[in-house]
C-alpha atoms as a PDB file:
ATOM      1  CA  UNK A   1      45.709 -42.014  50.782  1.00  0.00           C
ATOM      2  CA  UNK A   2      43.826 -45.096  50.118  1.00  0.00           C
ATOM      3  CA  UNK A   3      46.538 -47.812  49.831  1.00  0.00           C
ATOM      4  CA  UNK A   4      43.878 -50.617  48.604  1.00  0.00           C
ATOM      5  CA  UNK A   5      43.433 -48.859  45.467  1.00  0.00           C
ATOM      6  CA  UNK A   6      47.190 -48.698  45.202  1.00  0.00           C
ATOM      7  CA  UNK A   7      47.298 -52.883  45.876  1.00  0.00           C
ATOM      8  CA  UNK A   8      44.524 -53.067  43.426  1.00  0.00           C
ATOM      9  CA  UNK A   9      46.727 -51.308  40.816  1.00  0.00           C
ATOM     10  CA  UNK A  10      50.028 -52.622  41.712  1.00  0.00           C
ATOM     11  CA  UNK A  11      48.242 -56.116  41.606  1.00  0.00           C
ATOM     12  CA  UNK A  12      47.104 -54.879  38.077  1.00  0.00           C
ATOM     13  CA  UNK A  13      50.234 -53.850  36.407  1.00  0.00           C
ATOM     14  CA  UNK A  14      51.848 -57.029  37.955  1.00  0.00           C
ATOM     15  CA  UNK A  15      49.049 -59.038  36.318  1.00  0.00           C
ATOM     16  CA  UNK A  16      49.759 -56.965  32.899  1.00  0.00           C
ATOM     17  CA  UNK A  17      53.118 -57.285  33.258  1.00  0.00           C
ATOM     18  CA  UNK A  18      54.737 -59.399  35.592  1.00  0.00           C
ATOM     19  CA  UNK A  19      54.815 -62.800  33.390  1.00  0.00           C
ATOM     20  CA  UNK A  20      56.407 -60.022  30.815  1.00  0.00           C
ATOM     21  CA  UNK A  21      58.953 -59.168  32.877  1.00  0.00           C
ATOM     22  CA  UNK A  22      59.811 -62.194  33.815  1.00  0.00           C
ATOM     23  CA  UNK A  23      60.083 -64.012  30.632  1.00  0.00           C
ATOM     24  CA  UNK A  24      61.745 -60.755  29.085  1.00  0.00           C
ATOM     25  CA  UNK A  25      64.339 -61.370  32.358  1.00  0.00           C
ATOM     26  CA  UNK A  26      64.969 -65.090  31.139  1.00  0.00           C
ATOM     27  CA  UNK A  27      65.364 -64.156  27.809  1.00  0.00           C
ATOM     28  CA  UNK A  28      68.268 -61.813  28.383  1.00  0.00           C
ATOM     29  CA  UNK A  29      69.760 -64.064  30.753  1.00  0.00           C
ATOM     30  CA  UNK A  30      69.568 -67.136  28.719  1.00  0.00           C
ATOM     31  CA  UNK A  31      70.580 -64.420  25.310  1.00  0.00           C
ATOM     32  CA  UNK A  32      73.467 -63.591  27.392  1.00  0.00           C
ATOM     33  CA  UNK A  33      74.987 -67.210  28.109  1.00  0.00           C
ATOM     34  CA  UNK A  34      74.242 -68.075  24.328  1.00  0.00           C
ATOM     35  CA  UNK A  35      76.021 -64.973  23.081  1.00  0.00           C
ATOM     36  CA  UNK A  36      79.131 -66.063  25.179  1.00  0.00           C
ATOM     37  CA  UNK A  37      78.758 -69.291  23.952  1.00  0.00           C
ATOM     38  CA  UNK A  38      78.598 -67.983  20.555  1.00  0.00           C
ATOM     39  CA  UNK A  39      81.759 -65.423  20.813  1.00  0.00           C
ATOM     40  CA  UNK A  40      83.841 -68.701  22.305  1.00  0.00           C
ATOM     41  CA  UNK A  41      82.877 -70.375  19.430  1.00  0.00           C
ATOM     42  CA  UNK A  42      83.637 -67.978  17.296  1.00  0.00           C
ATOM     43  CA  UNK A  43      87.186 -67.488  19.070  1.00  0.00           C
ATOM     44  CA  UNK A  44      87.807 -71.271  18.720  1.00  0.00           C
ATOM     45  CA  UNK A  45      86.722 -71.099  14.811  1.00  0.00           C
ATOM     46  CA  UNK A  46      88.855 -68.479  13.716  1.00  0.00           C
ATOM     47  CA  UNK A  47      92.707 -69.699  15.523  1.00  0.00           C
ATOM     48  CA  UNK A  48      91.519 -73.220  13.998  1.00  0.00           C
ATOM     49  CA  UNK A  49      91.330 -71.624  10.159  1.00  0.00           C
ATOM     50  CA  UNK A  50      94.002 -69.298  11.580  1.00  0.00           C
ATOM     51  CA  UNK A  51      92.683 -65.703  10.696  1.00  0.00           C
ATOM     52  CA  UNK A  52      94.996 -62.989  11.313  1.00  0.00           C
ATOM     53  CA  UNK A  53      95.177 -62.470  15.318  1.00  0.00           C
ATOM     54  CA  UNK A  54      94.826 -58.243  14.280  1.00  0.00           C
ATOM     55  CA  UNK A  55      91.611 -59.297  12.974  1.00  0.00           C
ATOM     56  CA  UNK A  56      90.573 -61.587  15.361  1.00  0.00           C
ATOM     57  CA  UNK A  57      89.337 -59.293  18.684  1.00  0.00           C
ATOM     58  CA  UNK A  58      87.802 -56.700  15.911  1.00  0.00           C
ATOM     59  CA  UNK A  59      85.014 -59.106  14.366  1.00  0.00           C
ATOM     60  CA  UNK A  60      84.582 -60.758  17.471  1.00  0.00           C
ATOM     61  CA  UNK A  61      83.758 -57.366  19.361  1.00  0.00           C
ATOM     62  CA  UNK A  62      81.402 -56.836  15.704  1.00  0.00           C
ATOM     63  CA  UNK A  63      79.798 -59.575  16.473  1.00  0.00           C
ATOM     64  CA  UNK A  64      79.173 -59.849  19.951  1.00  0.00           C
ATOM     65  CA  UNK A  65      77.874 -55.857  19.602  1.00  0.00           C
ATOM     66  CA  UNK A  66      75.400 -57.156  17.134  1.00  0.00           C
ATOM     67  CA  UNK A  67      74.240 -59.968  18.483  1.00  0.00           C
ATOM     68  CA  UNK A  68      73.537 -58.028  21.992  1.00  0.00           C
ATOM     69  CA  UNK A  69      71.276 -55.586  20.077  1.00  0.00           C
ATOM     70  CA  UNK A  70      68.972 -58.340  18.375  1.00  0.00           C
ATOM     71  CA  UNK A  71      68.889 -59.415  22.020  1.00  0.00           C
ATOM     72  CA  UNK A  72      67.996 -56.221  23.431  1.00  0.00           C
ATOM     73  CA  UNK A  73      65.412 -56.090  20.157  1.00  0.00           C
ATOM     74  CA  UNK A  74      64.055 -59.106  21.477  1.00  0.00           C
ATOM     75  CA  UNK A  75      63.334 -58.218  25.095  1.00  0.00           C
ATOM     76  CA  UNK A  76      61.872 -55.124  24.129  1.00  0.00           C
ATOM     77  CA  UNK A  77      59.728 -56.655  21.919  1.00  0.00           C
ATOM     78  CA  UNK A  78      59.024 -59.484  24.549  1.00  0.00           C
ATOM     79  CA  UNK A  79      58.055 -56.624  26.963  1.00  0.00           C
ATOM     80  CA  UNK A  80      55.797 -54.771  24.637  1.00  0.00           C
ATOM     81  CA  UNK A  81      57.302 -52.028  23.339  1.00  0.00           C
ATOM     82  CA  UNK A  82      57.096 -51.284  20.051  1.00  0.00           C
ATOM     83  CA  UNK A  83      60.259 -52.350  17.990  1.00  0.00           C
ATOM     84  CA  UNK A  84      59.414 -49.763  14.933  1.00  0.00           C
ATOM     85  CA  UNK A  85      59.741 -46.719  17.573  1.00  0.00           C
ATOM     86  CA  UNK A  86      62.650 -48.429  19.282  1.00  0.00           C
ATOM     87  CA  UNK A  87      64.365 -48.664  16.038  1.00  0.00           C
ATOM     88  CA  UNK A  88      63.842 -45.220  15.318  1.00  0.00           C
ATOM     89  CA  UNK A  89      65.342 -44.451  18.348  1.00  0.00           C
ATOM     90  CA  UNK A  90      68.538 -45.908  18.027  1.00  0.00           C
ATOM     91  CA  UNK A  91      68.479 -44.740  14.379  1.00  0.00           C
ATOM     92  CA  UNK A  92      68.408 -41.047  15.427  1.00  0.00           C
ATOM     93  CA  UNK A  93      70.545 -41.465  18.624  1.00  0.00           C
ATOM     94  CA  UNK A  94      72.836 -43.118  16.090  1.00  0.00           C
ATOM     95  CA  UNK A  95      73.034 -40.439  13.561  1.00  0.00           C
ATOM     96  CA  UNK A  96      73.768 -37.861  16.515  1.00  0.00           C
ATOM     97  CA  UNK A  97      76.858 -39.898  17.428  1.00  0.00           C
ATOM     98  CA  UNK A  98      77.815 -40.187  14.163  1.00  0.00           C
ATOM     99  CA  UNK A  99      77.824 -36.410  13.682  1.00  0.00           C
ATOM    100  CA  UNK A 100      79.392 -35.902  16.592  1.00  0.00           C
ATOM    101  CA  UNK A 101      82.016 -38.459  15.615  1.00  0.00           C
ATOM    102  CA  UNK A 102      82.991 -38.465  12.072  1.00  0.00           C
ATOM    103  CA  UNK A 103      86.821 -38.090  12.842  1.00  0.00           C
ATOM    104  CA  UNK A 104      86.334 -41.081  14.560  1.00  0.00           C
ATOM    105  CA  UNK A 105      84.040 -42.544  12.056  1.00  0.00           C
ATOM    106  CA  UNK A 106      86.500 -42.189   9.314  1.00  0.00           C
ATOM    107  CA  UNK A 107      89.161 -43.769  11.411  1.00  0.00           C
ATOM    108  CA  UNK A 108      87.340 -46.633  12.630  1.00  0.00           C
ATOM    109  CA  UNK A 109      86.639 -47.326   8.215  1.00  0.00           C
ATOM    110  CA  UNK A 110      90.156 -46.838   7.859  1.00  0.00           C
ATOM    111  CA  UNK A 111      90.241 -49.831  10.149  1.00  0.00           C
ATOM    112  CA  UNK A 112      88.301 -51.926   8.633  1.00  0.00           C
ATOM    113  CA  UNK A 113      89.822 -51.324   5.114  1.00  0.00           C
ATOM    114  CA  UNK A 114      93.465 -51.970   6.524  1.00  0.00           C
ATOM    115  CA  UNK A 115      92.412 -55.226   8.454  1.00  0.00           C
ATOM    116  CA  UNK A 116      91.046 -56.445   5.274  1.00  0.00           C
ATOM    117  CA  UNK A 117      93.078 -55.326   2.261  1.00  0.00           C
ATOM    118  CA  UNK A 118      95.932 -55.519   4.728  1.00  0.00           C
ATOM    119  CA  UNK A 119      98.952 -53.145   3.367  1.00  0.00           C
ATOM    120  CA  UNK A 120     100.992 -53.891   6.051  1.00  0.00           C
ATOM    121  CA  UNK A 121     100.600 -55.939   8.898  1.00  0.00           C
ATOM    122  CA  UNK A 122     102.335 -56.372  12.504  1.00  0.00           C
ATOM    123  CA  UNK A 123     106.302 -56.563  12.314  1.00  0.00           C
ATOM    124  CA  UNK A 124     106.248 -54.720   8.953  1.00  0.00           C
ATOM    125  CA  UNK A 125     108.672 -51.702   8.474  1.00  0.00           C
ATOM    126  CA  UNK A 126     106.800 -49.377   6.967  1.00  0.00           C
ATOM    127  CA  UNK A 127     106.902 -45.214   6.230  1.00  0.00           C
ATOM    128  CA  UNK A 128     103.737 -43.678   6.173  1.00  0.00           C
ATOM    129  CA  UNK A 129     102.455 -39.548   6.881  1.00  0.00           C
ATOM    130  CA  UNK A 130     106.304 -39.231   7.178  1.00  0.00           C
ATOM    131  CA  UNK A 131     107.014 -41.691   9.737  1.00  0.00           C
ATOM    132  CA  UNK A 132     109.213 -44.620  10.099  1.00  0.00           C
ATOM    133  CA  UNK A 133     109.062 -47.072  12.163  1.00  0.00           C
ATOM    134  CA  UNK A 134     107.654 -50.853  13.104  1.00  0.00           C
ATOM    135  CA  UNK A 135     104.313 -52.035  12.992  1.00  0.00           C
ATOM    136  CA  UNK A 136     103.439 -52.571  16.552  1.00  0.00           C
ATOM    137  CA  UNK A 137      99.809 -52.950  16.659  1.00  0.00           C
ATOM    138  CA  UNK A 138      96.620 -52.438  14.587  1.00  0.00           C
ATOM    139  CA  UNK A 139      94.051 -50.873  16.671  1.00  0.00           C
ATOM    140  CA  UNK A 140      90.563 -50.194  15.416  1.00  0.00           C
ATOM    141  CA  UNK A 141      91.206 -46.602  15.220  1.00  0.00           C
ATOM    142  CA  UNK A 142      94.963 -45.923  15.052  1.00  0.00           C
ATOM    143  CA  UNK A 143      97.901 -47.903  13.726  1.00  0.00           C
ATOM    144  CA  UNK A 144     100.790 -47.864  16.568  1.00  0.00           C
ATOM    145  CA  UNK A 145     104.356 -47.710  14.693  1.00  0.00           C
ATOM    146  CA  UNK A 146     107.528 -47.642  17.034  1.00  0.00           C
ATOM    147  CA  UNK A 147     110.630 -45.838  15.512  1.00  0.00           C
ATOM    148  CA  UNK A 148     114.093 -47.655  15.445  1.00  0.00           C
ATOM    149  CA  UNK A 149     115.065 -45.174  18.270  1.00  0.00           C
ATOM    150  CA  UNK A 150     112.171 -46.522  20.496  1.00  0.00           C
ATOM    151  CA  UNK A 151     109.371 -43.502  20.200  1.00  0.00           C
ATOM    152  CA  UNK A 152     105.673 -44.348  19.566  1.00  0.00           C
ATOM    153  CA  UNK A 153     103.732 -42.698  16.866  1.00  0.00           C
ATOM    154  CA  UNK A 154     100.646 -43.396  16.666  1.00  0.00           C
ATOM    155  CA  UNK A 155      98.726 -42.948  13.687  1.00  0.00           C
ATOM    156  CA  UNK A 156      95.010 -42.584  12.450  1.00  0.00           C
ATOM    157  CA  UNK A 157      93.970 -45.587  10.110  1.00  0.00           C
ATOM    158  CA  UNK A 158      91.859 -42.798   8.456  1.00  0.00           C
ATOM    159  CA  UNK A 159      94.794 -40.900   7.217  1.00  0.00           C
ATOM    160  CA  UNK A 160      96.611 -44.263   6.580  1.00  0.00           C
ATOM    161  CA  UNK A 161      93.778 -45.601   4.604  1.00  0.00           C
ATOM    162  CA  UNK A 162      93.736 -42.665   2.202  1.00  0.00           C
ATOM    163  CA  UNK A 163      97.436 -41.923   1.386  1.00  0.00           C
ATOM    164  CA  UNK A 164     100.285 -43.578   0.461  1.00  0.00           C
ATOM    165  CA  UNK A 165     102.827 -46.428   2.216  1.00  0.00           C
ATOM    166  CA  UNK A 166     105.534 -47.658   1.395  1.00  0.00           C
ATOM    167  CA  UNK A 167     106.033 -50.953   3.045  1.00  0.00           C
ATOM    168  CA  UNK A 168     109.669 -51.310   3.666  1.00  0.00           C
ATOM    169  CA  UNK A 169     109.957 -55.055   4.952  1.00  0.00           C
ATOM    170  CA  UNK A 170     107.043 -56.621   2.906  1.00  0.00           C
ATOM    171  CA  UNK A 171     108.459 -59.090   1.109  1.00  0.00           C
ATOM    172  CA  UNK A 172     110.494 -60.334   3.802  1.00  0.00           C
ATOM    173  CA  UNK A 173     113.626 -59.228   2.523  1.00  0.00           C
ATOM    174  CA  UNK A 174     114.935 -56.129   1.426  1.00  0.00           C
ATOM    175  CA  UNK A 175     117.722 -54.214   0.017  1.00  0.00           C
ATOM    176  CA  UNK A 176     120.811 -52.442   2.332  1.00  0.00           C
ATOM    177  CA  UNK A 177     122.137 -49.604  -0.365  1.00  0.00           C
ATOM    178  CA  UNK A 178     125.485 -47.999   0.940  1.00  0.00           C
ATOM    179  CA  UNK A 179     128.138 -45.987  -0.786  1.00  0.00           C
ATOM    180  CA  UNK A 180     131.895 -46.386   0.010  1.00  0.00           C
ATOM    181  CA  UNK A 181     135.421 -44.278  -1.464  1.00  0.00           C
ATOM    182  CA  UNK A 182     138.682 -45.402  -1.658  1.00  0.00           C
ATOM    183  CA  UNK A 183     140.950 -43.585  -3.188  1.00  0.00           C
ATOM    184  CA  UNK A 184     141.794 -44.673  -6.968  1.00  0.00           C
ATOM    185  CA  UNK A 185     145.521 -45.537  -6.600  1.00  0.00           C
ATOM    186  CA  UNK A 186     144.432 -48.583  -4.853  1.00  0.00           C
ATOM    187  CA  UNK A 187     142.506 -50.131  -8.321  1.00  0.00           C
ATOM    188  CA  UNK A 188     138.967 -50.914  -9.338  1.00  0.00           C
ATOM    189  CA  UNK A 189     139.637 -54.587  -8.402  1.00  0.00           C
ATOM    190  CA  UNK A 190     141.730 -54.737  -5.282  1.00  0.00           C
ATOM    191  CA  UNK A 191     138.988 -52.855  -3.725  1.00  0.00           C
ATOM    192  CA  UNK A 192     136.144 -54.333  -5.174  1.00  0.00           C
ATOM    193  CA  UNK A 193     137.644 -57.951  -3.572  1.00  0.00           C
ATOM    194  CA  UNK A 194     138.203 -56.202  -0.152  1.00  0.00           C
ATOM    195  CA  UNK A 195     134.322 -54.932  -0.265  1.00  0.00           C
ATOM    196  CA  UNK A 196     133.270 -58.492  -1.512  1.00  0.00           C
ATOM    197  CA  UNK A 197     134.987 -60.274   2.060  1.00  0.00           C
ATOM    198  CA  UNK A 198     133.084 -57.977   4.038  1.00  0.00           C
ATOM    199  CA  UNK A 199     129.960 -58.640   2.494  1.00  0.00           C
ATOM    200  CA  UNK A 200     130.243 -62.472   2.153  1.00  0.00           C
ATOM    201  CA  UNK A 201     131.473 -62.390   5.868  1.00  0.00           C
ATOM    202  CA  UNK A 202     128.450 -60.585   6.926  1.00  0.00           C
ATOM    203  CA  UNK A 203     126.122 -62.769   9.151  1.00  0.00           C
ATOM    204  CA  UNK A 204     122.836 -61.337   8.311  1.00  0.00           C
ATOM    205  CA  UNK A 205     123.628 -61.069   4.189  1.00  0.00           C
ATOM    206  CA  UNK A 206     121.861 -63.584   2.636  1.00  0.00           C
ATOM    207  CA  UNK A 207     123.577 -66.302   0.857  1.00  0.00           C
ATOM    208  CA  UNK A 208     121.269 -67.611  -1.965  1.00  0.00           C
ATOM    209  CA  UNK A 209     121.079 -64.012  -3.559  1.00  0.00           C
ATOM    210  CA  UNK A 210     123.766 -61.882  -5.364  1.00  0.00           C
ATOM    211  CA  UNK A 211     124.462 -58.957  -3.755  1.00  0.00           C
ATOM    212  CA  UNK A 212     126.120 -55.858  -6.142  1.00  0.00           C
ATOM    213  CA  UNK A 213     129.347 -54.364  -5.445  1.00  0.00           C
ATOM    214  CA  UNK A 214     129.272 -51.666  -8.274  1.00  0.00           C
ATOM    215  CA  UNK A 215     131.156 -48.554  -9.691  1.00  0.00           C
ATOM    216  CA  UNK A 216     129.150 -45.475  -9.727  1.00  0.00           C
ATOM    217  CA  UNK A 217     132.033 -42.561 -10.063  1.00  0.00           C
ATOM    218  CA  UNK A 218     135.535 -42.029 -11.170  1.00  0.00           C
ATOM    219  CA  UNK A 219     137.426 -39.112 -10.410  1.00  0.00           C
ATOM    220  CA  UNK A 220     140.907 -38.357 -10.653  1.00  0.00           C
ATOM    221  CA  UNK A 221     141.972 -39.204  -6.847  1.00  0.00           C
ATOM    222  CA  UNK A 222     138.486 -41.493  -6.173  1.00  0.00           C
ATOM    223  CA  UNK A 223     136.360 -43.925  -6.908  1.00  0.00           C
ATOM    224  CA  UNK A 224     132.974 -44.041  -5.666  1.00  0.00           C
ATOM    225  CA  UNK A 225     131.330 -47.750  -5.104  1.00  0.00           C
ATOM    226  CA  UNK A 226     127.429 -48.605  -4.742  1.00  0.00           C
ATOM    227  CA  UNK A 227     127.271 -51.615  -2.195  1.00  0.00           C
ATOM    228  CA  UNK A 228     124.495 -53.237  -2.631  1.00  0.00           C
ATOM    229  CA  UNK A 229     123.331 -56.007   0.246  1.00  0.00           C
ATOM    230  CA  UNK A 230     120.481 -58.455   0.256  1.00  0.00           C
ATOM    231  CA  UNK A 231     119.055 -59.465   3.715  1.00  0.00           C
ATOM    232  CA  UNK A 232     115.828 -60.281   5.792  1.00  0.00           C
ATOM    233  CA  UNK A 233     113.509 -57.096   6.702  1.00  0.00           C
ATOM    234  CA  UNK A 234     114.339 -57.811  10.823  1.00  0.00           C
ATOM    235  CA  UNK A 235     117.961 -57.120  10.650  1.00  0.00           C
ATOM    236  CA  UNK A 236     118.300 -54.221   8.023  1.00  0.00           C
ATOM    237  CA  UNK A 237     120.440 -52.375  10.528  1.00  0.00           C
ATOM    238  CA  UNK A 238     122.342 -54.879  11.596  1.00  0.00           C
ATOM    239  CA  UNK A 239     123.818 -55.421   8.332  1.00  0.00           C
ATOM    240  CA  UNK A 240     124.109 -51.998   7.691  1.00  0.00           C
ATOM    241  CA  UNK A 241     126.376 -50.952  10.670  1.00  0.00           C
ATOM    242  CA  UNK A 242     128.002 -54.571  10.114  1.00  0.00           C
ATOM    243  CA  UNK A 243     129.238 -53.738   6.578  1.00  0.00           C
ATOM    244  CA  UNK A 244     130.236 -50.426   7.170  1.00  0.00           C
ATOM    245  CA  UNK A 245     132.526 -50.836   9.956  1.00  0.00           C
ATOM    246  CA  UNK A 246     133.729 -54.287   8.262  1.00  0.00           C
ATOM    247  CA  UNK A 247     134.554 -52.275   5.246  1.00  0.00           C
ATOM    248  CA  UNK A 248     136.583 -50.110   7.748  1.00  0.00           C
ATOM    249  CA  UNK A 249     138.452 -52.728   9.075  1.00  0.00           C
ATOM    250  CA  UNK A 250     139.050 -54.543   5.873  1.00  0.00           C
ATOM    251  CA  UNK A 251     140.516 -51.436   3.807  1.00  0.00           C
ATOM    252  CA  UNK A 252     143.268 -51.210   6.990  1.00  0.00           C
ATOM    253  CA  UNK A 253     143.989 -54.841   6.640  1.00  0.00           C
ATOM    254  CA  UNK A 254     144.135 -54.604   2.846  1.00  0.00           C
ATOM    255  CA  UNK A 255     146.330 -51.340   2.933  1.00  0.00           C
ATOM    256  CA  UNK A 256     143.599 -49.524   0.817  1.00  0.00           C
ATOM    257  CA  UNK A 257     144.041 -46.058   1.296  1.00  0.00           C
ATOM    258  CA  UNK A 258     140.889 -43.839   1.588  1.00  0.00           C
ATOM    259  CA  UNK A 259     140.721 -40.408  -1.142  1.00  0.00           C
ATOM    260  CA  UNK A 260     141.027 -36.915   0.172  1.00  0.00           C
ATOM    261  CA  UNK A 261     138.234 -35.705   2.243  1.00  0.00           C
ATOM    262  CA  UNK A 262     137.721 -32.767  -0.268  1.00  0.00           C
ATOM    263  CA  UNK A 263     137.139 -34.900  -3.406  1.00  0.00           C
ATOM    264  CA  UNK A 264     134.815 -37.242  -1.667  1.00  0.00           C
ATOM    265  CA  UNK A 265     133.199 -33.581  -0.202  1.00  0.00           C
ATOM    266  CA  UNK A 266     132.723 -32.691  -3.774  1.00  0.00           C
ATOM    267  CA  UNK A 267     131.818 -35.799  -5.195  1.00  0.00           C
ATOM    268  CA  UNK A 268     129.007 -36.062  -3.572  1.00  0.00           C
ATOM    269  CA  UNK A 269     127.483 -32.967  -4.118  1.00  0.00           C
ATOM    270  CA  UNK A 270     127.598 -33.759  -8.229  1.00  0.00           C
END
């Protein structure tokens, strides 16, 4: 083995392609500090205009993912190889992926789609692919609800995207809709005013909008009330265990006598 003709052609390629090398090595470290610098930036921009914090980590990830492939673009070029075929590359490694992927694919758009038409976000109540539960988290691939009895369910935003929701605690308020019985000897109105100091006692009713304390049924030994109670999304249940065992209380205070467990039986199956 002749190891000067190996110097001579080590000294060669490092002639060719040392200076190469070693401005395509500054380059990426220099890229590298600017793309930090760019994702703090970017960071610092979006809590000042105060974008939503569930889009926040995903266009920030976008970006930074983008901005390291122009850089890796760049050094390649830098170094000599041809972009065009590098490009093509990628392209075709990219399109294997994506075959290999499309569940994924389609929940990663669902992502997208929810983070920016947003039809429900974190905290929301909402019932979706027969679910209910509380918006814990929007991920870029699954929505994570948890249930009022404490389960996760996690979801695929490419499902979500594509069927219907109905977003419980939207507006910020929503409607508690309970039916009581008492039996009828007691009188439409003595009841109705035994029903109305449970409900303006109630701590989590709201108190700047009418709530409905309605008849829906008369029969000969009942009669059959729709209770009606306005009151922010967060404590739904509260006031729904609150009236009902209010109500309770109040009807053995009042001496309001409850109807036969048989009419109310068939009542409700009318």
């Amino acid at each position: 083995m002749n190891f000067d003709i190996i110097k001579a052609q080590i000294w060669t390629l490092a002639t060719l392609y040392g200076g190469k090398i070693l401005l395509a090595l500054l380059a990426f470290i220099i890229g590298r500090f600017i793309v930090g610098k760019i994702s703090s930036m970017l960071t610092n921009v979006m809590e000042k205009r105060k974008v939503d914090r569930d889009v926040q980590p995903f266009l920030s990830s976008l970006i930074i993912v983008l901005l390291n492939v122009m850089l890796l673009l760049s050094i390649a070029g830098i170094v000599g190889i041809e972009t065009s075929s590098f490009v093509a590359v990628l392209g075709a490694a990219g399109l294997a992926v994506g075959l290999a992927l499309q569940g994924s694919l389609a929940n990663f758009a669902g992502g997208v789609l929810i983070l920016i038409f947003k039809p429900y976000r974190v905290g929301d109540l909402i019932n979706a692919q027969g679910f209910t539960g509380t918006v814990e988290g929007v991920q870029i691939f699954n929505t994570v609800l948890v249930t009022p009895d404490n389960r996760t369910i996690i979801l695929p935003n490419g499902a979500l995207s594509t069927s219907p929701i109905t977003n419980i605690s939207g507006k910020g308020k929503i409607r508690v809709d309970m039916v009581f019985a008492a039996g009828s000897q007691n009188g439409v109105d003595k009841i109705r005013a035994s029903v109305q100091k449970v409900v303006d006692a109630c701590p989590t009713a709201l108190k700047d909008v009418p709530h409905d304390i309605l008849v829906t049924k008369l029969t000969e030994n009942a009669i059959f009330f729709d209770v009606r109670v306005w009151t922010p999304s967060a404590t739904y249940w509260d006031t729904y265990y609150n009236v009902h065992e209010g109500i309770s209380r109040q009807f053995a205070q009042d001496g309001i006598q409850a109807p036969k467990p048989a009419e109310v039986s068939v009542a409700l199956k009318q």
